[in-house]
N, C-alpha and C. Protein backbone atom coordinates (compact mmCIF):
# COMPACT_ATOMS: atom_id res chain seq x y z
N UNK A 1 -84.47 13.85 135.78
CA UNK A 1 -84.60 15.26 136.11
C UNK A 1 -83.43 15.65 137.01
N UNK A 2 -82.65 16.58 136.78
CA UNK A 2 -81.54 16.83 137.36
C UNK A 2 -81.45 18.67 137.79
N UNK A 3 -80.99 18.72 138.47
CA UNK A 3 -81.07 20.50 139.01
C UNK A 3 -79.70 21.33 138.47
N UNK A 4 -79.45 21.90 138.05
CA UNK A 4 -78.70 22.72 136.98
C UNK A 4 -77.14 23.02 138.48
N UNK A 5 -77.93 23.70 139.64
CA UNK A 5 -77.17 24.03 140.43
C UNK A 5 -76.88 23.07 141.58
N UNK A 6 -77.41 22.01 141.81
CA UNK A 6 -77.77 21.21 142.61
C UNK A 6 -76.31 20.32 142.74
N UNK A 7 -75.98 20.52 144.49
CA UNK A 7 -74.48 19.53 144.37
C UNK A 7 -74.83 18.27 144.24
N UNK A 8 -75.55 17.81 144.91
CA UNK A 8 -76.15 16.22 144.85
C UNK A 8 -76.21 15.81 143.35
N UNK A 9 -76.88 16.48 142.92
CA UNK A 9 -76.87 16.39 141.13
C UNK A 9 -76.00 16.16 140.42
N UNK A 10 -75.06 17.12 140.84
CA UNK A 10 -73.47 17.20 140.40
C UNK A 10 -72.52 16.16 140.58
N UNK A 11 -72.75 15.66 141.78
CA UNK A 11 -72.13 14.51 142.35
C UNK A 11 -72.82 13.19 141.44
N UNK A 12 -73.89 13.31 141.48
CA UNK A 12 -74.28 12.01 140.89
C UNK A 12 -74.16 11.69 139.02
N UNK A 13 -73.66 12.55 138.83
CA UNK A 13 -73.29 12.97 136.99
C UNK A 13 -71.81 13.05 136.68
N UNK A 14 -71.12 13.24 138.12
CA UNK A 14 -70.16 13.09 137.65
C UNK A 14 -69.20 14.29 137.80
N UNK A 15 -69.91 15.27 137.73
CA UNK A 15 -68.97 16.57 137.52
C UNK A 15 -68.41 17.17 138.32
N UNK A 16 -68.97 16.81 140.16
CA UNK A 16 -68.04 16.90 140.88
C UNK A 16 -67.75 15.49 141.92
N UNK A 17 -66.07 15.31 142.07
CA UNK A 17 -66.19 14.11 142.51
C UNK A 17 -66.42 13.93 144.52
N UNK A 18 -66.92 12.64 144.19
CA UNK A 18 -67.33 11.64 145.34
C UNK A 18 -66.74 10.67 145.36
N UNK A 19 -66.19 10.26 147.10
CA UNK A 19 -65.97 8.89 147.34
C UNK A 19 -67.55 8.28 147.44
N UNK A 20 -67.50 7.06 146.46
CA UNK A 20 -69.13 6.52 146.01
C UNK A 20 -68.95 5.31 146.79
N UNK A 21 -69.58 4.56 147.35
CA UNK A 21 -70.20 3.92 148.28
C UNK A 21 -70.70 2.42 147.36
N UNK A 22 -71.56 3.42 146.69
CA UNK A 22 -72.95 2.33 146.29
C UNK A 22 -74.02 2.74 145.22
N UNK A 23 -74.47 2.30 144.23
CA UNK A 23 -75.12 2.94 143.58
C UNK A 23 -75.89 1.79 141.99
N UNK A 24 -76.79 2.16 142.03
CA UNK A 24 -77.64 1.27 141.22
C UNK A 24 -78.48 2.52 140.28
N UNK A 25 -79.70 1.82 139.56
CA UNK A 25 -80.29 2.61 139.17
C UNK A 25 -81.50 3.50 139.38
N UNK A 26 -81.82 3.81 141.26
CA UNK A 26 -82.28 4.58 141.29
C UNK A 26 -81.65 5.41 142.23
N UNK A 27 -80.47 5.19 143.22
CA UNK A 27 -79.99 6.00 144.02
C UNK A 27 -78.73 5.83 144.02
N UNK A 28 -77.57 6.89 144.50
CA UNK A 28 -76.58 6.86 144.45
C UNK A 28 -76.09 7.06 145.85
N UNK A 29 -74.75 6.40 146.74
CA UNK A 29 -74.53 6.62 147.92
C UNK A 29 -72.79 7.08 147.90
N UNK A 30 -72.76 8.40 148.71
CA UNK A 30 -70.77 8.53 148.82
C UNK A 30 -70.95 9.19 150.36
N UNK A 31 -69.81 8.83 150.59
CA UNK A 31 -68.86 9.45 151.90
C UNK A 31 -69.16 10.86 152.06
N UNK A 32 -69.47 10.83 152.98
CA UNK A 32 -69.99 12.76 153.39
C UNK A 32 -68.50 13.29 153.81
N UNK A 33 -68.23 14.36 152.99
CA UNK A 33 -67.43 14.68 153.10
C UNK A 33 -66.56 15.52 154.62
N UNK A 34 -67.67 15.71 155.64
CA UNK A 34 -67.43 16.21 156.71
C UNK A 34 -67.76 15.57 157.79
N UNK A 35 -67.42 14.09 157.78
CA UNK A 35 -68.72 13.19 158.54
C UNK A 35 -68.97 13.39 159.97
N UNK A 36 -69.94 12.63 160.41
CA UNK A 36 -69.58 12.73 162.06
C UNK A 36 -68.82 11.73 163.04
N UNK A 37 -68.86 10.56 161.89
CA UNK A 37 -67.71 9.52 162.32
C UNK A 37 -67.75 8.88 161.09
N UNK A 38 -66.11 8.76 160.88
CA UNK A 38 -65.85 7.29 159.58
C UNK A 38 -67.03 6.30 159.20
N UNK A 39 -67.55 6.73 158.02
CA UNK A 39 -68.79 5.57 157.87
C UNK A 39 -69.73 6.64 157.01
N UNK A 40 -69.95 7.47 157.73
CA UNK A 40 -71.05 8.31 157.56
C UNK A 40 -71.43 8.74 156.19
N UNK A 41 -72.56 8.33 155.47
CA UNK A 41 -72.61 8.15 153.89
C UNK A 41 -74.21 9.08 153.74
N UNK A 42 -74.38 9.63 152.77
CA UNK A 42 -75.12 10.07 152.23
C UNK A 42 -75.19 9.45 150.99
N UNK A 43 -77.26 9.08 150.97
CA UNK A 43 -77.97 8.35 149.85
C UNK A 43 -78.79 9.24 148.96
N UNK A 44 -78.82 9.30 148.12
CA UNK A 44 -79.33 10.52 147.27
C UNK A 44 -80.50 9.28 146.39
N UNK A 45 -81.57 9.93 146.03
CA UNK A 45 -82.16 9.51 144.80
C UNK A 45 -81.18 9.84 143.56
N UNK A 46 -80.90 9.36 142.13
CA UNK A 46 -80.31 9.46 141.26
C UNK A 46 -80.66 11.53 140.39
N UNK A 47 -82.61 10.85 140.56
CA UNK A 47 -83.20 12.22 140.26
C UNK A 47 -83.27 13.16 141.31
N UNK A 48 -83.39 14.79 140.74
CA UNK A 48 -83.08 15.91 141.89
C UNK A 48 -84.82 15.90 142.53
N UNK A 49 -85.02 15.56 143.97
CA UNK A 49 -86.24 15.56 144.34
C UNK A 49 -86.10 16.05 145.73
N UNK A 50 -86.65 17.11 146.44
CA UNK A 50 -86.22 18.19 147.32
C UNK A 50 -86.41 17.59 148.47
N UNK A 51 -87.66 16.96 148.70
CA UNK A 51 -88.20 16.10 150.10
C UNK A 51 -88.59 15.09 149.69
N UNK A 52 -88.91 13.86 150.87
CA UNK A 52 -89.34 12.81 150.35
C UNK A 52 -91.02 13.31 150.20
N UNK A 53 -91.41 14.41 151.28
CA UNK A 53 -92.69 14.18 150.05
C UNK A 53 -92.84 14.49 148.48
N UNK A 54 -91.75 15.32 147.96
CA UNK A 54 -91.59 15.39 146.61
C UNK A 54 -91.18 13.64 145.81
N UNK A 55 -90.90 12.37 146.37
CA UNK A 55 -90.21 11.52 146.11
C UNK A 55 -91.29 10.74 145.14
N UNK A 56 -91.42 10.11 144.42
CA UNK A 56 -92.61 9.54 144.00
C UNK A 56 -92.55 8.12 144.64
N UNK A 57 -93.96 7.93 144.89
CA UNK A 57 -94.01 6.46 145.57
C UNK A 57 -93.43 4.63 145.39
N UNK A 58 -93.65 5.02 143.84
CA UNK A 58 -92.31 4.34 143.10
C UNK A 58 -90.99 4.00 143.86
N UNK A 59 -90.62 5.38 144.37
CA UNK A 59 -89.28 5.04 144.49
C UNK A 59 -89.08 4.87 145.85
N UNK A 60 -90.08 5.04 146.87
CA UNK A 60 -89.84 5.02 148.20
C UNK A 60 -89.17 3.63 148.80
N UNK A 61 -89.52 3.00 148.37
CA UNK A 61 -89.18 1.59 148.04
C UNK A 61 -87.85 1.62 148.15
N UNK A 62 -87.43 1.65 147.26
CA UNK A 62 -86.24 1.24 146.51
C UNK A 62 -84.68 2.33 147.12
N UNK A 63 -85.56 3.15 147.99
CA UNK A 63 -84.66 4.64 148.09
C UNK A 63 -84.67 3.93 149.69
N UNK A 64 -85.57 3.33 150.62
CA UNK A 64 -85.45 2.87 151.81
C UNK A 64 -84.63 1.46 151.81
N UNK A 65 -85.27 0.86 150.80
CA UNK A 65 -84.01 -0.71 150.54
C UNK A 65 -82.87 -0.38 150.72
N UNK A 66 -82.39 0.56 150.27
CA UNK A 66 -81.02 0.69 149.88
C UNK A 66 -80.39 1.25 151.14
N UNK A 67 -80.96 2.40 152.08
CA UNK A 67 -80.94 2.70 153.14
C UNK A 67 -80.84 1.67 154.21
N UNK A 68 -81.29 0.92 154.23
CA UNK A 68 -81.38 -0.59 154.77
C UNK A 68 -79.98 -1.07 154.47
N UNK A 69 -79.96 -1.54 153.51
CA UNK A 69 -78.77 -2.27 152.85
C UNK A 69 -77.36 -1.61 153.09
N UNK A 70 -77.48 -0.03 153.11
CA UNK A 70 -76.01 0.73 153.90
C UNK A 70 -76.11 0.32 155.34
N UNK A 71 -77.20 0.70 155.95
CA UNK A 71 -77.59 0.72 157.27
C UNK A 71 -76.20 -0.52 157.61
N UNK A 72 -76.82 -1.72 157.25
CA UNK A 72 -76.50 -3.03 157.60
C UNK A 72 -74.90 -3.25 157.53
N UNK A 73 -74.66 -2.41 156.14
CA UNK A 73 -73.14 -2.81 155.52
C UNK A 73 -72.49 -1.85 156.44
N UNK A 74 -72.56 -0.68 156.54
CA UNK A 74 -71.95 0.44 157.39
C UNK A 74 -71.62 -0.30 158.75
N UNK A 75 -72.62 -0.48 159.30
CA UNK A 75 -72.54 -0.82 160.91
C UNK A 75 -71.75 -2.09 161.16
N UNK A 76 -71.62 -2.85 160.13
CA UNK A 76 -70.58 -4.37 160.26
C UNK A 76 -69.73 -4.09 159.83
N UNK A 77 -69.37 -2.95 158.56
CA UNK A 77 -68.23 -2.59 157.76
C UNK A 77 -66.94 -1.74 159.34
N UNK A 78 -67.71 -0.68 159.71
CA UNK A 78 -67.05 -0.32 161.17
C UNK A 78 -67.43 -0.33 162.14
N UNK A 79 -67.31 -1.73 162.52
CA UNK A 79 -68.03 -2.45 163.73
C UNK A 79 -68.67 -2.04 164.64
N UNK A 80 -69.94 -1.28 164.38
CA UNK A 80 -70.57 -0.19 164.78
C UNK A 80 -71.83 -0.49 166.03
N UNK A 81 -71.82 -0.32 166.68
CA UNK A 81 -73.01 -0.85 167.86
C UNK A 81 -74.24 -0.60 167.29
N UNK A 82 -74.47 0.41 166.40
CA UNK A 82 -75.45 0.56 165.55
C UNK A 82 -75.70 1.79 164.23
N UNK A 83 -76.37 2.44 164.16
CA UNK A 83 -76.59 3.26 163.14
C UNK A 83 -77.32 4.74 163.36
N UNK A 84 -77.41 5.85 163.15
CA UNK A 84 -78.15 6.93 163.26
C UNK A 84 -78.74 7.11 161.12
N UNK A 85 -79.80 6.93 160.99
CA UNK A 85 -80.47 6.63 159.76
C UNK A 85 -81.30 8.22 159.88
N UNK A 86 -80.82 8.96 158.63
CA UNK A 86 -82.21 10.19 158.87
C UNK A 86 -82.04 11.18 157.99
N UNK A 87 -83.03 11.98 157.61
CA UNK A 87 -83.24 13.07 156.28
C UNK A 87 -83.53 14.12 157.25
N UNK A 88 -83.03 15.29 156.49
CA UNK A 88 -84.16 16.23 156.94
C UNK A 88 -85.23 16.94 155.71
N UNK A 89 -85.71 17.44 155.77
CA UNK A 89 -86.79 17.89 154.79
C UNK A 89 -87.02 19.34 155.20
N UNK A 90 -86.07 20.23 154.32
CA UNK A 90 -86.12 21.78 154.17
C UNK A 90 -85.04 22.51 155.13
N UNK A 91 -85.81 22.24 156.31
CA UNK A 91 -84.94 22.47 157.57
C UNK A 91 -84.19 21.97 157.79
N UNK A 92 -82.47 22.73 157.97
CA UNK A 92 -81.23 21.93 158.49
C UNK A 92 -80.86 20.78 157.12
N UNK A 93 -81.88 21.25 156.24
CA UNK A 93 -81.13 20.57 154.61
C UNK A 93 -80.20 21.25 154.06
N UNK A 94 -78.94 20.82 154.39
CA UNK A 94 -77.83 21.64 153.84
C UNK A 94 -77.91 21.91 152.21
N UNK A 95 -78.00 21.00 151.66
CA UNK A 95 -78.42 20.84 150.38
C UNK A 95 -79.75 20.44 150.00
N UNK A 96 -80.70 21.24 149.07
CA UNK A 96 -81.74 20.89 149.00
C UNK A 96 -82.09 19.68 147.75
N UNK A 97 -81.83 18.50 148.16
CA UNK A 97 -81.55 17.45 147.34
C UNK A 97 -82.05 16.81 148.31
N UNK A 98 -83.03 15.57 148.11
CA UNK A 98 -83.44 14.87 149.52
C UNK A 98 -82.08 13.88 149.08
N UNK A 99 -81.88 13.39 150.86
CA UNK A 99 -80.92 12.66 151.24
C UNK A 99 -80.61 11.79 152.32
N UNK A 100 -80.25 10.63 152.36
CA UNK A 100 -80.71 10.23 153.88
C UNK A 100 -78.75 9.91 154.36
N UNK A 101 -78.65 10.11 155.89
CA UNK A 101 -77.98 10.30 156.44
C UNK A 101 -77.72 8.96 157.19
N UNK A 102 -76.85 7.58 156.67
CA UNK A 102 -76.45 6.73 157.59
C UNK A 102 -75.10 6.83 158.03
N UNK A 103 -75.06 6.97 159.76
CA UNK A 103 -74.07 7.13 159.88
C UNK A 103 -74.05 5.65 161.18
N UNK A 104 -72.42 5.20 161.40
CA UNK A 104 -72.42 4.67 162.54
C UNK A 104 -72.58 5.25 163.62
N UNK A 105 -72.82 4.18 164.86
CA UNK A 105 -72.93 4.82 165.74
C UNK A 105 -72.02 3.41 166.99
N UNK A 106 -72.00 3.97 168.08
CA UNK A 106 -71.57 3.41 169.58
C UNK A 106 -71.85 3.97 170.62
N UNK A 107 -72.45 3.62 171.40
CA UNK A 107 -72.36 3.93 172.66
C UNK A 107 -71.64 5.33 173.71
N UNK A 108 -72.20 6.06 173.76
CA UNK A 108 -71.22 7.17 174.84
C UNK A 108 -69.96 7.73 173.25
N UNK A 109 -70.71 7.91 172.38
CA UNK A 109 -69.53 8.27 170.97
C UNK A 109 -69.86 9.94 171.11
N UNK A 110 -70.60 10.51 172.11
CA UNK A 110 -70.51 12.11 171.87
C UNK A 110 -71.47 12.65 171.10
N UNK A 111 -72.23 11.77 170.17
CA UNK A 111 -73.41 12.41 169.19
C UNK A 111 -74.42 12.84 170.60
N UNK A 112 -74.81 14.14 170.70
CA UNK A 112 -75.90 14.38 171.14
C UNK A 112 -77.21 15.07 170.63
N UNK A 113 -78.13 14.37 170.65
CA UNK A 113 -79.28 15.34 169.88
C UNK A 113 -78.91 15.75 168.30
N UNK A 114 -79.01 16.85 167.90
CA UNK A 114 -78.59 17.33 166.88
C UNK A 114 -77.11 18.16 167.07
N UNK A 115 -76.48 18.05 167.59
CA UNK A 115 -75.37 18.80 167.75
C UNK A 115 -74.24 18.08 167.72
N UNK A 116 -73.68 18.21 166.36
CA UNK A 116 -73.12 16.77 165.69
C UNK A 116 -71.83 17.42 165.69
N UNK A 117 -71.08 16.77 166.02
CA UNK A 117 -69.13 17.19 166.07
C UNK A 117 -68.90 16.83 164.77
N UNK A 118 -68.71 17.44 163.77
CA UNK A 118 -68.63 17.25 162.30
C UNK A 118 -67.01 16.99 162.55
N UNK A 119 -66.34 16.10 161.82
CA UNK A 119 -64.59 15.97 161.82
C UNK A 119 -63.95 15.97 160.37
N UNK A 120 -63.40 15.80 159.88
CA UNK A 120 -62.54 15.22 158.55
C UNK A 120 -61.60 13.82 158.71
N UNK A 121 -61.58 13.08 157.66
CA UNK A 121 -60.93 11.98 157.67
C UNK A 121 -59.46 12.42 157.86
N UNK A 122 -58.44 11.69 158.52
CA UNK A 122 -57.19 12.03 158.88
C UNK A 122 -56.48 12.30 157.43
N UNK A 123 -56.89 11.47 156.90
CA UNK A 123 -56.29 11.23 155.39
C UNK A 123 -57.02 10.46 154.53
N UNK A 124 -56.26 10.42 153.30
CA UNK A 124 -57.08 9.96 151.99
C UNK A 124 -57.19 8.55 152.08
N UNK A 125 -55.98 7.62 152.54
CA UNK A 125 -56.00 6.59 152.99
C UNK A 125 -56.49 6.00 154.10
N UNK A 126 -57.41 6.61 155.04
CA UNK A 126 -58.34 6.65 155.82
C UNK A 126 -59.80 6.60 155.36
N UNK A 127 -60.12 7.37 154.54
CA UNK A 127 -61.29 7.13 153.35
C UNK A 127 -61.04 6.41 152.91
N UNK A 128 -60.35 6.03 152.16
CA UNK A 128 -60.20 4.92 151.02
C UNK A 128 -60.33 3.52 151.41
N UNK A 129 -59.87 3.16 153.27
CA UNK A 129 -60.46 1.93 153.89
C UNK A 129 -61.68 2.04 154.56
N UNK A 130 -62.27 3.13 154.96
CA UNK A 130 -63.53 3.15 155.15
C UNK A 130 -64.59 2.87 153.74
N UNK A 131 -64.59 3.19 152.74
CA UNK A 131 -64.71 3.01 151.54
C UNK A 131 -65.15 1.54 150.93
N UNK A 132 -63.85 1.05 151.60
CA UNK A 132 -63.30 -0.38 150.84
C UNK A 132 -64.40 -1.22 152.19
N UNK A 133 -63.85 -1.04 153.20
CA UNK A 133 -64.88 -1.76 153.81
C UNK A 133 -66.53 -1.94 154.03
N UNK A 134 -66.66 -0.62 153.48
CA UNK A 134 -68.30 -0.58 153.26
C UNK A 134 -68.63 -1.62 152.06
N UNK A 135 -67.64 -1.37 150.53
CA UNK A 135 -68.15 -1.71 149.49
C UNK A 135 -68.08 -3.30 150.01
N UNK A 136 -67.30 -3.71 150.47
CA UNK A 136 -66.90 -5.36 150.84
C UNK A 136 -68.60 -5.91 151.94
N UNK A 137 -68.78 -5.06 152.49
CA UNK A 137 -70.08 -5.62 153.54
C UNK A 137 -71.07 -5.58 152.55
N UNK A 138 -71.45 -4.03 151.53
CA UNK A 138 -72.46 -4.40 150.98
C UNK A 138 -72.76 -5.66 149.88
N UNK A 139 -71.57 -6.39 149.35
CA UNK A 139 -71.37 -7.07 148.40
C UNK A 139 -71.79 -8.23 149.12
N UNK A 140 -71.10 -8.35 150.36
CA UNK A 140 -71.57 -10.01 151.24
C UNK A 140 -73.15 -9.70 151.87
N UNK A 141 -73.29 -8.12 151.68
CA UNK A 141 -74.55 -8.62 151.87
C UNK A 141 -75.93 -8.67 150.93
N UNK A 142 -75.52 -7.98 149.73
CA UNK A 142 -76.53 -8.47 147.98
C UNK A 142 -75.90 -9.76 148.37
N UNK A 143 -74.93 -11.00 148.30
CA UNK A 143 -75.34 -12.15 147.73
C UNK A 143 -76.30 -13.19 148.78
């Protein structure tokens, strides 16, 4: 099930592009394009499903594994003191596509509360090793 207007949708079909992360057959993960620090990835279900209470139980599973599994790769990929992991549901959903939000984190890094210093990557080659280093942690960490 896919949403006609839906960017998440779009992104995950193909038609508009994403730096992609990670992706199997029930969720897809890319580089937020405005992050709040290098790392910062958005996990989509594959299908368009608005909240996780819209999510079917099926997939809760498999949509938190994977969340897990960035969690882990992210935070070793940029040697991260830890992680900020989180959805919102309706409210402050930029896109109404459920989505979960792993980003790194450190110590005294300026995230306060919800009032997130959104930045851009310096360059393309700045993504492209944030990228590379995620895909490299999650790989050492499936085997």
């Amino acid at each position: 099930m896919t949403e006609e207007n839906c960017l998440f949708c779009r992104i995950v079909s193909g038609e508009v592009a994403a730096v992609v992360v990670y992706e199997d057959a029930n969720t897809f993960a890319f580089l937020d394009h405005r992050p709040l620090f290098p790392g910062h990835t958005l996990l989509v279900p594959r299908e368009h499903y608005e909240t996780l209470a819209d999510l079917p139980a099926t997939q809760v599973g498999p949509l938190f594994k994977n969340a897990q599994l960035l969690s882990r790769a992210i935070e070793a990929a940029m040697e991260a003191e830890g992680s900020f992991v989180a959805m919102n549901n309706r409210v402050s959903q930029s896109v109404p596509h459920l989505h979960v939000h792993v980003v790194p984190r450190r110590r005294k890094d300026g995230l306060k509360g919800f009032f997130w210093p959104r930045t851009k990557y310096k360059s393309d080659e700045e993504l492209e090793i944030t990228r590379e280093k995620i895909l490299q942690k999650i790989k050492q960490l499936k085997n």
